[in-house]
PDB file of N, CA and C in Angstrom:
ATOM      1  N   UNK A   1     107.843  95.942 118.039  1.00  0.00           N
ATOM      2  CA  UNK A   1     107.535  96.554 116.770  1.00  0.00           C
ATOM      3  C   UNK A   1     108.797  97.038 116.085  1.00  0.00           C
ATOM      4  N   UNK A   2     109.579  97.642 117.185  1.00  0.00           N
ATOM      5  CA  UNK A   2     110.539  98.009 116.057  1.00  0.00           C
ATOM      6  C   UNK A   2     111.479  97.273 115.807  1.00  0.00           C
ATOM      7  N   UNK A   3     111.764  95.697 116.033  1.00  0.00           N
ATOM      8  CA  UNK A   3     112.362  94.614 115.090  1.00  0.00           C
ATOM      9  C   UNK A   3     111.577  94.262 114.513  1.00  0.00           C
ATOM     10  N   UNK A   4     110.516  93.854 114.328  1.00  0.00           N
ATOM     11  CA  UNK A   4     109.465  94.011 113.260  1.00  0.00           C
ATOM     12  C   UNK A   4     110.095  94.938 111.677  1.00  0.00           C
ATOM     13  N   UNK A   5     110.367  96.514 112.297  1.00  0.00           N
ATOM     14  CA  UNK A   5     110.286  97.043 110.878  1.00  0.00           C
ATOM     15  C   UNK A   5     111.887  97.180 110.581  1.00  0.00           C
ATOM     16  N   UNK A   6     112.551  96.776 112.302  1.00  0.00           N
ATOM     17  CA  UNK A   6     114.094  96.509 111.402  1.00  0.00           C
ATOM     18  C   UNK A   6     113.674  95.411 110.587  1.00  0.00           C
ATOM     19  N   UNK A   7     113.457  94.273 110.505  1.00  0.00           N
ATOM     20  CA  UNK A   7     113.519  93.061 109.929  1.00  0.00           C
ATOM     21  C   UNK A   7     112.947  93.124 108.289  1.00  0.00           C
ATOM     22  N   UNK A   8     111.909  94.172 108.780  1.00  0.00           N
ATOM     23  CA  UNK A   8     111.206  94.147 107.191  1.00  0.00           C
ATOM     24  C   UNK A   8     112.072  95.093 106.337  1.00  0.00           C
ATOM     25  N   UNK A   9     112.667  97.002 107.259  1.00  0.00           N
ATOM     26  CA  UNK A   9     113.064  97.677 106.227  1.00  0.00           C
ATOM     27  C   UNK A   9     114.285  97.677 105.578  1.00  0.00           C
ATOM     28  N   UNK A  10     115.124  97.182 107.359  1.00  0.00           N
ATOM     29  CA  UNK A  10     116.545  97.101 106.911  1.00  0.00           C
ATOM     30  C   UNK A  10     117.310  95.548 106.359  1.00  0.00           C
ATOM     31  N   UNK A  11     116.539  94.542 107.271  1.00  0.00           N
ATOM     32  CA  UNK A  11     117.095  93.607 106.697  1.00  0.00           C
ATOM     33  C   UNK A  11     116.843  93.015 105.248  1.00  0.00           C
ATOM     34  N   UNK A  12     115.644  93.388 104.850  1.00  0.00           N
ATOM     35  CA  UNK A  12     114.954  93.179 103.824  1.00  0.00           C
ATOM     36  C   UNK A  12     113.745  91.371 103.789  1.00  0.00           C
ATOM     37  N   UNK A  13     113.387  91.774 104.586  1.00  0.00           N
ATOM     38  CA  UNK A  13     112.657  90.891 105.420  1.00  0.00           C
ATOM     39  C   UNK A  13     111.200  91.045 104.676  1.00  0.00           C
ATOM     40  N   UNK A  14     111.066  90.826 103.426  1.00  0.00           N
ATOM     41  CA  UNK A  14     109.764  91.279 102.627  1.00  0.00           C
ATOM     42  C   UNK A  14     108.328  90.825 102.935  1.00  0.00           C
ATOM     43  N   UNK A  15     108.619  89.650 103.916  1.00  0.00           N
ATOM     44  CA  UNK A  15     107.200  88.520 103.374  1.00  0.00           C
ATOM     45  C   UNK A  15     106.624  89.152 105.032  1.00  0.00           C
ATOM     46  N   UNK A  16     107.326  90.412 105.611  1.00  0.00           N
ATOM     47  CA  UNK A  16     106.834  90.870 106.717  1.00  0.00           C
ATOM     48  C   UNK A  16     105.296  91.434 106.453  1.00  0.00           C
ATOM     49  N   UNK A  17     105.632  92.062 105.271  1.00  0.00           N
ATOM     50  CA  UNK A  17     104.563  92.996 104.934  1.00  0.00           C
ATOM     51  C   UNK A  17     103.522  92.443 104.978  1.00  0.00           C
ATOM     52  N   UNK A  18     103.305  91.049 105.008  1.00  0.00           N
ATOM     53  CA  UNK A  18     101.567  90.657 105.111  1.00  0.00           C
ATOM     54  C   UNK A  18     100.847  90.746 106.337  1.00  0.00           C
ATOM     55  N   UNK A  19     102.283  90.553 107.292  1.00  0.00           N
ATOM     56  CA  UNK A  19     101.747  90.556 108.568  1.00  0.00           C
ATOM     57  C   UNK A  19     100.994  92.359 109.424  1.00  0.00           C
ATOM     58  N   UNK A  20     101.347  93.552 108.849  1.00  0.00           N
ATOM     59  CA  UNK A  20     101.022  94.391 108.809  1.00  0.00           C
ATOM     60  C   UNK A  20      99.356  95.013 107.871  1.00  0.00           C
ATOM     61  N   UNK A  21      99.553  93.680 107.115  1.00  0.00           N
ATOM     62  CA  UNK A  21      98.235  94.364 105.691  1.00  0.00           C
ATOM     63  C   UNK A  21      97.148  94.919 106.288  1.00  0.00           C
ATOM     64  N   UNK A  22      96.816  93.760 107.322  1.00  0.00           N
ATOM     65  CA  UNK A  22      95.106  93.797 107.622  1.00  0.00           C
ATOM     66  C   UNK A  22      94.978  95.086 108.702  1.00  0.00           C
ATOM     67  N   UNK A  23      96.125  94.977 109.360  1.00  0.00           N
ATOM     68  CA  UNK A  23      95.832  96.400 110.447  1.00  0.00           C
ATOM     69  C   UNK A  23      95.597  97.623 109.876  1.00  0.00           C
ATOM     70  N   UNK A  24      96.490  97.809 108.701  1.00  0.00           N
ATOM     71  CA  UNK A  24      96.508  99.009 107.980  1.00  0.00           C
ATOM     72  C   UNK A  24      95.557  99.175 106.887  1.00  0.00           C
ATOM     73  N   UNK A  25      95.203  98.093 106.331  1.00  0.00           N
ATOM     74  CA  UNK A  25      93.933  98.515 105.716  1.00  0.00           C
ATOM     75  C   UNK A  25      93.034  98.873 106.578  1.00  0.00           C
ATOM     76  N   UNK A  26      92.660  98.275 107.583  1.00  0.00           N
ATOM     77  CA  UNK A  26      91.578  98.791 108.896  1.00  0.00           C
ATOM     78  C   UNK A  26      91.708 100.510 109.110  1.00  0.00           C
ATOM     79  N   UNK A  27      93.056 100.353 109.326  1.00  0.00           N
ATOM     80  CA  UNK A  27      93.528 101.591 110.415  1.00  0.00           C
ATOM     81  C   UNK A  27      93.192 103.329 108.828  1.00  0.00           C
ATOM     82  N   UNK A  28      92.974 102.834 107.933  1.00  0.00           N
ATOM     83  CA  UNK A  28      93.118 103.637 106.466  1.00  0.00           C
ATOM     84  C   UNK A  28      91.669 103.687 106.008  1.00  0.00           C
ATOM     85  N   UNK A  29      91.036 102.629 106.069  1.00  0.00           N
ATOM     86  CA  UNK A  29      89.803 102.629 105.818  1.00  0.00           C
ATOM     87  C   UNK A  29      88.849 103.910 106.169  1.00  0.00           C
ATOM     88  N   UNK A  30      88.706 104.374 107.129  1.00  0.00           N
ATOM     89  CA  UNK A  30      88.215 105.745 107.279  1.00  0.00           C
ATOM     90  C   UNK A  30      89.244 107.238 106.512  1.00  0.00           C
ATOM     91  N   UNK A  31      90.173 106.937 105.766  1.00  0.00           N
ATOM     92  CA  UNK A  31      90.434 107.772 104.987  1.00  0.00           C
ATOM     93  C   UNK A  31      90.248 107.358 103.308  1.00  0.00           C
ATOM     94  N   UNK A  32      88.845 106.680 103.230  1.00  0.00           N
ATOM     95  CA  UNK A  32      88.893 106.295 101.177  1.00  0.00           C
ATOM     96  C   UNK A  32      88.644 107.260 100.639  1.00  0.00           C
ATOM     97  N   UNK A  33      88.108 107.967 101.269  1.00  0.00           N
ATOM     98  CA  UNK A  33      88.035 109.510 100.292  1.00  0.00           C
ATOM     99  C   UNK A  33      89.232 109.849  99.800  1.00  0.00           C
ATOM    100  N   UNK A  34      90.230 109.589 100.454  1.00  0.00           N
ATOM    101  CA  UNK A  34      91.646 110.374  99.893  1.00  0.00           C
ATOM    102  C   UNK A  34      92.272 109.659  99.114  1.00  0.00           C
ATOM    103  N   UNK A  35      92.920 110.212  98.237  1.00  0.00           N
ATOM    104  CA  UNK A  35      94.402 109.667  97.388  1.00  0.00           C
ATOM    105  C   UNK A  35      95.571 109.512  98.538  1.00  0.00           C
ATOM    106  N   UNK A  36      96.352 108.270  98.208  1.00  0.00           N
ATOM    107  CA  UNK A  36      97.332 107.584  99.387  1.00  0.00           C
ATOM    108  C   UNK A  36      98.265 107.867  98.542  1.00  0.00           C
ATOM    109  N   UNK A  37      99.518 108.811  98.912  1.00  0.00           N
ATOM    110  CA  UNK A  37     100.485 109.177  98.122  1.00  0.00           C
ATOM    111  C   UNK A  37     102.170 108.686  99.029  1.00  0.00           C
ATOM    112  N   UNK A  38     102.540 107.813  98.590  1.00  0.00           N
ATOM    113  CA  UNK A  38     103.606 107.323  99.323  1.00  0.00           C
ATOM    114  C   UNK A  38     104.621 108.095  99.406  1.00  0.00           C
ATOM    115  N   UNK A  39     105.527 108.427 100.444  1.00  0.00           N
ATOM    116  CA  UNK A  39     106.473 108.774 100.249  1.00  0.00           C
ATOM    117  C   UNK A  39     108.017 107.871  99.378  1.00  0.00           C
ATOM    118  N   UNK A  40     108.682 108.612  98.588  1.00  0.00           N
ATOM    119  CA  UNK A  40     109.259 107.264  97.539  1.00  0.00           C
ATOM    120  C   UNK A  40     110.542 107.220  98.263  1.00  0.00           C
ATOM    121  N   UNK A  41     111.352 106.532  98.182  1.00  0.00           N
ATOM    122  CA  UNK A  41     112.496 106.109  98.404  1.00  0.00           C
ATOM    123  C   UNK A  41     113.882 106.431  96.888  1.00  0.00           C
ATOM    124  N   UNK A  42     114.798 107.239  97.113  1.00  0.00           N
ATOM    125  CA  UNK A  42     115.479 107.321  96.023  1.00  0.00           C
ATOM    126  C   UNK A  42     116.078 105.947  95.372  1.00  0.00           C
ATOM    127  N   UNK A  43     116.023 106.163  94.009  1.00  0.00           N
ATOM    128  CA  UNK A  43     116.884 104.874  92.907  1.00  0.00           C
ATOM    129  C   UNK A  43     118.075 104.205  93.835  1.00  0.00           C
ATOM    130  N   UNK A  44     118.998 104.919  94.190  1.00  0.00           N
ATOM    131  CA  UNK A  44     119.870 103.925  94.704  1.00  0.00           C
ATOM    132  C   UNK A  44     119.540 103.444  96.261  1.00  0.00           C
ATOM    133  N   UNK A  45     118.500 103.987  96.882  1.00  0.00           N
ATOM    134  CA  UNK A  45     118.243 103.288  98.205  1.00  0.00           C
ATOM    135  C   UNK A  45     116.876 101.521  97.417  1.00  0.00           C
ATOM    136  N   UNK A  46     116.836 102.472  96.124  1.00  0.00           N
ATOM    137  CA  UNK A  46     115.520 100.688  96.109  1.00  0.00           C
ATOM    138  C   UNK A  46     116.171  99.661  95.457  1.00  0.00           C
ATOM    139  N   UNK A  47     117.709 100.314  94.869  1.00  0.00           N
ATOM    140  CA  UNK A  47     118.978  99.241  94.586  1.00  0.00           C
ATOM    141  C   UNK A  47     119.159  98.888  95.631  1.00  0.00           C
ATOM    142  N   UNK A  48     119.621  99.186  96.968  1.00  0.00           N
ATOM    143  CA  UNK A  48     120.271  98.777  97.992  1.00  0.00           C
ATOM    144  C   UNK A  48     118.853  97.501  98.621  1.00  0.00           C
ATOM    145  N   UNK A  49     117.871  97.907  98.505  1.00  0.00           N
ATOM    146  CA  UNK A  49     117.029  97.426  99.551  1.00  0.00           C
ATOM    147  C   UNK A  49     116.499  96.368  98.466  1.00  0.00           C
ATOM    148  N   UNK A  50     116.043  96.815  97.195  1.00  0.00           N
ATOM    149  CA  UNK A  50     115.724  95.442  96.527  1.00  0.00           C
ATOM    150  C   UNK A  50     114.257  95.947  96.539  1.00  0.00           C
ATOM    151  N   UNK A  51     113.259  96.917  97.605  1.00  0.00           N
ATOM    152  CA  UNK A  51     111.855  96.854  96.847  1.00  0.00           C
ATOM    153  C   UNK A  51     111.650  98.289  98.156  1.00  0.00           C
ATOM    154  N   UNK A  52     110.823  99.275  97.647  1.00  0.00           N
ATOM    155  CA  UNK A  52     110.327 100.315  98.284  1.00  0.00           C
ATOM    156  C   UNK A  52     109.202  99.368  99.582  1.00  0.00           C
ATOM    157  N   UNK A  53     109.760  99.868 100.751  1.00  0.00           N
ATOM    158  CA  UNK A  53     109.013  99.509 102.043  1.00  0.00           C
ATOM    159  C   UNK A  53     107.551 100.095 102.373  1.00  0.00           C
ATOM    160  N   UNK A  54     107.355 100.993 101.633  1.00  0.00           N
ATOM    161  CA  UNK A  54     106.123 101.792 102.047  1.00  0.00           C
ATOM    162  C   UNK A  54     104.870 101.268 100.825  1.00  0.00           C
ATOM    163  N   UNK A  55     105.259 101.199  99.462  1.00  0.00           N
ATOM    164  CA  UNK A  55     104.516 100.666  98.804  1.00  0.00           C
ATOM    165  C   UNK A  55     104.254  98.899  98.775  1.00  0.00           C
ATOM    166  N   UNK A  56     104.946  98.461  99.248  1.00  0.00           N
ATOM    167  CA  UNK A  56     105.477  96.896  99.404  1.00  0.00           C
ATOM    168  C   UNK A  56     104.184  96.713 100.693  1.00  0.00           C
ATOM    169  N   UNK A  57     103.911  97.561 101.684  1.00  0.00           N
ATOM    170  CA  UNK A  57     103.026  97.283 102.727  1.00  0.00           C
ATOM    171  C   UNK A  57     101.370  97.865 102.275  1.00  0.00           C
ATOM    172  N   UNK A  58     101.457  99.223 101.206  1.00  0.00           N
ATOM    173  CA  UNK A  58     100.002  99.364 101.357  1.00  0.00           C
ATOM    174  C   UNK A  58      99.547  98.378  99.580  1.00  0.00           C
ATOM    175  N   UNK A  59     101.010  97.784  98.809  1.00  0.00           N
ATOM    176  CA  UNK A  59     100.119  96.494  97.827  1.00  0.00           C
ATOM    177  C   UNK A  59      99.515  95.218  98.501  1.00  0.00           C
ATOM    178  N   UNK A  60     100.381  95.245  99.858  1.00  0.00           N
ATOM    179  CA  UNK A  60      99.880  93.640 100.699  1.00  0.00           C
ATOM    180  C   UNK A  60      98.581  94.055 100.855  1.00  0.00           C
ATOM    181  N   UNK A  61      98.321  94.866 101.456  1.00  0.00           N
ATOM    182  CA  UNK A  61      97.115  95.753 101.672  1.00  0.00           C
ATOM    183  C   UNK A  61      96.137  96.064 101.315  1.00  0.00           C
ATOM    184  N   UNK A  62      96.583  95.937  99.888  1.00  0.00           N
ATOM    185  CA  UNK A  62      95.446  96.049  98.386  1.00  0.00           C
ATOM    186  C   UNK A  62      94.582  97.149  98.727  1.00  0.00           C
ATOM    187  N   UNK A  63      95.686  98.589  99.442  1.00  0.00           N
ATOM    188  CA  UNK A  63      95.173  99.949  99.594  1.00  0.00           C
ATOM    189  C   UNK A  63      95.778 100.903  97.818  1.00  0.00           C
ATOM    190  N   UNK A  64      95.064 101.440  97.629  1.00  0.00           N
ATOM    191  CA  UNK A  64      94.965 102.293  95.798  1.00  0.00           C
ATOM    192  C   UNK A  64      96.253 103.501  96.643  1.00  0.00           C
ATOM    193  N   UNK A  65      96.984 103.628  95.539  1.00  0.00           N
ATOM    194  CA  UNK A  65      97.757 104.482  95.885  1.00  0.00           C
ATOM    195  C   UNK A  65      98.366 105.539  94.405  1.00  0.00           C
ATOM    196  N   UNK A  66      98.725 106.644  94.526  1.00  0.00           N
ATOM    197  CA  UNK A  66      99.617 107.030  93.393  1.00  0.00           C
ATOM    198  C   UNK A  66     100.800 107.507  93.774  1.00  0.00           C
ATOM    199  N   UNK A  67     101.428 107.125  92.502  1.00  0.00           N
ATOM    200  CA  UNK A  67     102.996 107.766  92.739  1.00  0.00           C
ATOM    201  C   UNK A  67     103.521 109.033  91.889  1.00  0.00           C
ATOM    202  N   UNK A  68     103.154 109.763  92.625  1.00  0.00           N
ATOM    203  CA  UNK A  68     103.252 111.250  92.394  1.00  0.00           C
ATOM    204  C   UNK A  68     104.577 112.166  92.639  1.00  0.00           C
ATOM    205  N   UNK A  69     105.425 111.465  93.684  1.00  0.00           N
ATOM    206  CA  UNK A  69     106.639 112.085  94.015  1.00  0.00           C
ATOM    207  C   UNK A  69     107.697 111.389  93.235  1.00  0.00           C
ATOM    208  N   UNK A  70     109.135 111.997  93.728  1.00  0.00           N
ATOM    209  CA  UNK A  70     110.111 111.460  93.428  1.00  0.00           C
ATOM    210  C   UNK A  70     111.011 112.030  94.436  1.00  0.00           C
ATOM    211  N   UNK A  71     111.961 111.135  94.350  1.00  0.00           N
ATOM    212  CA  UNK A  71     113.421 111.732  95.567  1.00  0.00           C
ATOM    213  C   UNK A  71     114.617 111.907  95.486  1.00  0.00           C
ATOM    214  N   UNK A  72     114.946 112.722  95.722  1.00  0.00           N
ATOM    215  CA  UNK A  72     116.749 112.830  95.082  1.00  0.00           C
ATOM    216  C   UNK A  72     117.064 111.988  96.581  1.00  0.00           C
ATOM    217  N   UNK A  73     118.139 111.299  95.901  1.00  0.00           N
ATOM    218  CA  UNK A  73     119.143 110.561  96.965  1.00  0.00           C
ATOM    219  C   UNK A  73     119.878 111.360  97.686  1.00  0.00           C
ATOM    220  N   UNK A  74     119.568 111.345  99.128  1.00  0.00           N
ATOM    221  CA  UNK A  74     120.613 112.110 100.037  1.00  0.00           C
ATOM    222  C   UNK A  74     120.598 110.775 100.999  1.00  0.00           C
ATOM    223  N   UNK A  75     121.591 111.528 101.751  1.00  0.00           N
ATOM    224  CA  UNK A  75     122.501 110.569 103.258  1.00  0.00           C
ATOM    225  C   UNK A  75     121.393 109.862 103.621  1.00  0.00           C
ATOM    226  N   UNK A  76     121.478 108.612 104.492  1.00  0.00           N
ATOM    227  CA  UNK A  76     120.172 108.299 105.363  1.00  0.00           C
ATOM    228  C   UNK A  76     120.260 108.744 106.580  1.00  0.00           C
ATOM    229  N   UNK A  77     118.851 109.377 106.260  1.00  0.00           N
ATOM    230  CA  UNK A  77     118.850 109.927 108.054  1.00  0.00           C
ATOM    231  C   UNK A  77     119.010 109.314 109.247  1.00  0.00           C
ATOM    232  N   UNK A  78     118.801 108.298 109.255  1.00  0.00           N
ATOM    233  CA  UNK A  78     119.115 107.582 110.487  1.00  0.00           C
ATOM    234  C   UNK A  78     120.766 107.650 110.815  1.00  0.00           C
ATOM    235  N   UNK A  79     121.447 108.318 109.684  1.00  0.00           N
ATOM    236  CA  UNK A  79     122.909 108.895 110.325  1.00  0.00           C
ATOM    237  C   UNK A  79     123.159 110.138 110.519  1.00  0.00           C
ATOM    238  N   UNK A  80     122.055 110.486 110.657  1.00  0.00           N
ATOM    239  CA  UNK A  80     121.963 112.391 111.666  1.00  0.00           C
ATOM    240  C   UNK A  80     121.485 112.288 112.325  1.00  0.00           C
ATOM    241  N   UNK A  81     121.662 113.586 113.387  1.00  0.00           N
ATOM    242  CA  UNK A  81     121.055 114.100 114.856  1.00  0.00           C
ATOM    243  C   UNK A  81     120.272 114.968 113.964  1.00  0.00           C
ATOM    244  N   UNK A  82     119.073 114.986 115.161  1.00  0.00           N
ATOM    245  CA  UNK A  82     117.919 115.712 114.779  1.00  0.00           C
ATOM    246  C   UNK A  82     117.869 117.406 114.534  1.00  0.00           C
ATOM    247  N   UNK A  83     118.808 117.940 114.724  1.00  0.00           N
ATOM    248  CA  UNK A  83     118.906 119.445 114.077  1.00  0.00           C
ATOM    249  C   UNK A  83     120.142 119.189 112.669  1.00  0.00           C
ATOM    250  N   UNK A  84     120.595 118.300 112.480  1.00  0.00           N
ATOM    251  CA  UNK A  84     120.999 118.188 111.125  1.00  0.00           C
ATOM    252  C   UNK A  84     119.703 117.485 110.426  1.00  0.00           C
ATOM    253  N   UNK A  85     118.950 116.661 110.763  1.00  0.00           N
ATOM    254  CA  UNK A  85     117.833 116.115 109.656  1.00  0.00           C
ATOM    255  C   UNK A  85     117.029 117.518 109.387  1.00  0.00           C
ATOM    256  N   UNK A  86     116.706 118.863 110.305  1.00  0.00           N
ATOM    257  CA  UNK A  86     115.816 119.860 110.092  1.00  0.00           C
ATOM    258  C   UNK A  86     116.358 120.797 109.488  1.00  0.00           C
ATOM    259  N   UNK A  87     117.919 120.676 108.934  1.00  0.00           N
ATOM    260  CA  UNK A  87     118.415 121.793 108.325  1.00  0.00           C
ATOM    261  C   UNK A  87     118.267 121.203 106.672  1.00  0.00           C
ATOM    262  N   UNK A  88     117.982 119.742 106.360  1.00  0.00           N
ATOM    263  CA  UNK A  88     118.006 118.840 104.892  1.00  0.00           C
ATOM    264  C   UNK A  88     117.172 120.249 103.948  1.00  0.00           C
ATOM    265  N   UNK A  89     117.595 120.513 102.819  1.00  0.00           N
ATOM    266  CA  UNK A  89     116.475 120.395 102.074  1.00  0.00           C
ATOM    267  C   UNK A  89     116.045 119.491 101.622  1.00  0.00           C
ATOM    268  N   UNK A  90     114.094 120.229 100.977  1.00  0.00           N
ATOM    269  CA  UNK A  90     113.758 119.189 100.952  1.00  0.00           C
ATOM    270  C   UNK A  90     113.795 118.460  99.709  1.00  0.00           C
ATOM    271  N   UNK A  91     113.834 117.001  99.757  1.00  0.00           N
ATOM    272  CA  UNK A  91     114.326 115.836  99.165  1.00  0.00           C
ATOM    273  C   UNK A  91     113.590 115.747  97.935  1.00  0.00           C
ATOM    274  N   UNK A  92     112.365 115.977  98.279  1.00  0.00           N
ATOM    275  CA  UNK A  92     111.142 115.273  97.457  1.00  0.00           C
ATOM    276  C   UNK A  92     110.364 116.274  96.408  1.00  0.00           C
ATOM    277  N   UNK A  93     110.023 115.968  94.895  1.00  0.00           N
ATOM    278  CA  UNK A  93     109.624 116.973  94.063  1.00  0.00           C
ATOM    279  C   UNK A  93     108.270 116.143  93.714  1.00  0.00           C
ATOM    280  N   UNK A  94     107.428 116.897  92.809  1.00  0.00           N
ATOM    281  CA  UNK A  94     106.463 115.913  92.111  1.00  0.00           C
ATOM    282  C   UNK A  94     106.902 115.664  90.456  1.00  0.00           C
ATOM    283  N   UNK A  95     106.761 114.534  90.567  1.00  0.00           N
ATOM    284  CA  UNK A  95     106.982 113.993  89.262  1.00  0.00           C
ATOM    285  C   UNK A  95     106.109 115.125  88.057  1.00  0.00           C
ATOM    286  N   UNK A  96     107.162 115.030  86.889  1.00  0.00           N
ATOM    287  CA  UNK A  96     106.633 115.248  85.853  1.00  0.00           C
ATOM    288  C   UNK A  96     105.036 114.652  85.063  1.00  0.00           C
ATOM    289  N   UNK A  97     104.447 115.093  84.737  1.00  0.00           N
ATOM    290  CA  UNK A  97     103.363 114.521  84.477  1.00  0.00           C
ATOM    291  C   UNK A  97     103.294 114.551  82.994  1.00  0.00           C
ATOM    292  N   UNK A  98     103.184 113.497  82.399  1.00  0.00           N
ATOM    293  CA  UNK A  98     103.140 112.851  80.797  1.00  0.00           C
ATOM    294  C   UNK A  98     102.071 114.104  80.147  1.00  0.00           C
ATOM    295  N   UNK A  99     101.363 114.676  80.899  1.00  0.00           N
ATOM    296  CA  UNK A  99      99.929 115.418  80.093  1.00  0.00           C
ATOM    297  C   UNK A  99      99.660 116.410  81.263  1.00  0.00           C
ATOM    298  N   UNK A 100      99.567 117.822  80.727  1.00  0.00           N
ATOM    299  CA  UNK A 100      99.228 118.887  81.972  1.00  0.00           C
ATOM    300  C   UNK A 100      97.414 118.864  81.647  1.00  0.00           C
ATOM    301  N   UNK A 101      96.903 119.028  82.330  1.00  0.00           N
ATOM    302  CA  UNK A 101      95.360 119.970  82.116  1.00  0.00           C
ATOM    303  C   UNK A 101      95.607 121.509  82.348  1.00  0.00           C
ATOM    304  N   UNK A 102      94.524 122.344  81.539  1.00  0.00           N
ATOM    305  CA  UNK A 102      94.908 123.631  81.330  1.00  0.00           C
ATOM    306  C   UNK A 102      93.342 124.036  81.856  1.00  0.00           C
ATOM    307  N   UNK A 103      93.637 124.493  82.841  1.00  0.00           N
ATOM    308  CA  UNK A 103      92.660 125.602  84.038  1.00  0.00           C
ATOM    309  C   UNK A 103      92.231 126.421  83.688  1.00  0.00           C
ATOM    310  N   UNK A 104      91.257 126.995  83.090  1.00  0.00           N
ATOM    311  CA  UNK A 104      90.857 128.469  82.723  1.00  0.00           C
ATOM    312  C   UNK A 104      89.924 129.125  83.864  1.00  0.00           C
TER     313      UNK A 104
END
């Protein structure tokens, strides 16, 4: 498995993602009640990679998703030890939204 997701995340190995679809729609299916909110990948990591890995597997998937976050670009973690990844702040905000609703 995990040349599997080297192949798909790092090498950029795209046409992996089909081979994952059907498990994960299965394995998700008992969560349709919920909104599937991806975690995003920052602008210059989806320059480097050419296409976000997490949304790229739940479109093979033809699982509904929104994109609600956003990410400031920091280091990749996979070049820290694990008490430097727990000291990061955190990365991720929610996007601005084009239209608020007003709660009374």
């Amino acid at each position: 498995m995990a040349d599997y997701f080297s192949r798909y995340k790092i090498q950029g190995d795209y046409l992996l993602r089909k081979v994952f679809a059907r498990p994960l729609k299965s394995y998700l299916k008992k969560y349709s009640d919920y909104t599937i909110v991806p975690i995003p990948i920052s602008q210059q990591r989806l320059e480097e990679r050419g296409f976000n890995q997490v949304t790229g597997l739940l479109e093979a998937a033809m699982i509904p998703y929104q994109n609600l976050l956003e990410k400031n670009h920091v280091d990749k973690q996979s070049e820290k030890n694990r008490r430097d990844r727990l000291k990061l702040q955190q990365p991720f905000r929610l996007k601005k939204l084009k239209y608020q609703k007003k709660f009374y």
